[in-house]
Protein backbone atom coordinates (compact mmCIF):
# COMPACT_ATOMS: atom_id res chain seq x y z
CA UNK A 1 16.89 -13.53 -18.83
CA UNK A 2 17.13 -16.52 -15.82
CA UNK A 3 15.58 -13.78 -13.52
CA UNK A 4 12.75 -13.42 -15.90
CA UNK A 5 11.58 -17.35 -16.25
CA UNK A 6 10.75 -17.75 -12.67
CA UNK A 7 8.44 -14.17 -12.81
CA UNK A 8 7.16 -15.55 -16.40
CA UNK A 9 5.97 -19.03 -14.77
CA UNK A 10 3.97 -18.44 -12.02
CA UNK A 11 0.97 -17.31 -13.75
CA UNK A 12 0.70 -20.67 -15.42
CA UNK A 13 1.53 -22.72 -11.92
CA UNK A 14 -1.92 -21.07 -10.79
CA UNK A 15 -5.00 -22.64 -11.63
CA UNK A 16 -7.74 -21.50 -12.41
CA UNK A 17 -10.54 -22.02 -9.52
CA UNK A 18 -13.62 -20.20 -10.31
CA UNK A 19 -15.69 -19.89 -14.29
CA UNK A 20 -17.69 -17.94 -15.44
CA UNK A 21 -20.55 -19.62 -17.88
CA UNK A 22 -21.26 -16.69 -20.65
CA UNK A 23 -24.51 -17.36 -23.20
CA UNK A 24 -23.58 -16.03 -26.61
CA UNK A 25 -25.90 -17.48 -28.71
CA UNK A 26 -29.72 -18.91 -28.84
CA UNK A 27 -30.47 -19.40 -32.63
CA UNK A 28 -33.88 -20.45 -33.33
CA UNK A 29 -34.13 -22.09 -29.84
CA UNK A 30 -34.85 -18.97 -27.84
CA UNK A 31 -37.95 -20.95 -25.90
CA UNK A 32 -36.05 -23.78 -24.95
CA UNK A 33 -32.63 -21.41 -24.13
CA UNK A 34 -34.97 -19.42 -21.64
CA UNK A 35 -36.28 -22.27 -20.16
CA UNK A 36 -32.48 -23.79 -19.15
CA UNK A 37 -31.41 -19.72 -18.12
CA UNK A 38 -34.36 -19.99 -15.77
CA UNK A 39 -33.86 -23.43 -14.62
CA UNK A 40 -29.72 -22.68 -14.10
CA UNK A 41 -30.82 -19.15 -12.39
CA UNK A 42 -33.47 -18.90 -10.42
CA UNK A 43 -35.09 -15.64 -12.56
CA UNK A 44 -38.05 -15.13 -13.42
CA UNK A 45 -39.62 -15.47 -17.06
CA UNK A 46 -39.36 -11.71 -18.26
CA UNK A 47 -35.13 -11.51 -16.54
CA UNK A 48 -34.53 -14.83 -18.42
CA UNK A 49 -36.02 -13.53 -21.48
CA UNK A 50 -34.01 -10.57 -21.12
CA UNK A 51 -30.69 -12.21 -20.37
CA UNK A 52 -31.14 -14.46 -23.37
CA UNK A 53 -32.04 -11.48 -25.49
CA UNK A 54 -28.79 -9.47 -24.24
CA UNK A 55 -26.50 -12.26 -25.35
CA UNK A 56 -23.46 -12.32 -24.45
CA UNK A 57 -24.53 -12.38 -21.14
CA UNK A 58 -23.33 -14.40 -18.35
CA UNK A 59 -25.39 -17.36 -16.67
CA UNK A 60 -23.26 -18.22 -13.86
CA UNK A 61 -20.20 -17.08 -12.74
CA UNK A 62 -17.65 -18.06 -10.01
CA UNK A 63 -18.38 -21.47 -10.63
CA UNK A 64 -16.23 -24.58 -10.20
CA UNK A 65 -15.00 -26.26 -13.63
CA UNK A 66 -16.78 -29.28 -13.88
CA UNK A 67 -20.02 -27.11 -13.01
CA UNK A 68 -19.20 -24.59 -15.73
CA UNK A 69 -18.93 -27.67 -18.36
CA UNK A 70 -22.35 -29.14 -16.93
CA UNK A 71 -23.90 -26.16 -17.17
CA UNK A 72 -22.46 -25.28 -20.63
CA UNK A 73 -23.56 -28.62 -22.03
CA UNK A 74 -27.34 -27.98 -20.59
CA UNK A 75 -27.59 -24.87 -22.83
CA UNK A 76 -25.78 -26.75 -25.97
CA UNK A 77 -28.81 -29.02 -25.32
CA UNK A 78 -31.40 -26.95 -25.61
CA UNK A 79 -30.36 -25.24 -28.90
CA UNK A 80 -27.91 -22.31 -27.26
CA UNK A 81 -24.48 -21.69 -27.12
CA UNK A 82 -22.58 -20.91 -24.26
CA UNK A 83 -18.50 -20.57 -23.50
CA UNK A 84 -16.73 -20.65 -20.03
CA UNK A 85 -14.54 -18.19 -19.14
């Protein structure tokens, strides 16, 4: 059992680095959801569309923390919802 605690605690001694920002949900705010997606991305209209259409789907990924949150909080904004993994 003592050999096992040291193997059992390093996962949780390594932080997290890098999020991913996942859209799972537009409700009635598609427009306004698309408009963020394209902002955040760099698409075009018709690949925003589609991303918001495919929910889940992920915005951004292998982004820092506190760029995942702003992000995630843009979308909130405009009507979506969005999680970071």
């Amino acid at each position: 059992v003592a050999g096992a605690a040291p193997g059992a605690a390093a996962p949780a001694t390594e932080e997290k680095t890098e999020f991913d920002v996942v859209l799972t949900d537009f409700a009635d705010k598609k427009i306004q959801v698309i408009k963020v997606v394209r902002e955040i991305t760099g698409l075009g209209l018709k690949e925003a569309k589609d991303l918001v259409e495919g929910v889940p789907k992920p915005v951004k990924e292998a982004v820092e923390k506190k760029e995942a949150e702003d992000l995630k909080k843009k979308i909130e904004e405009a009507g979506g919802k969005a999680e970071i993994k």
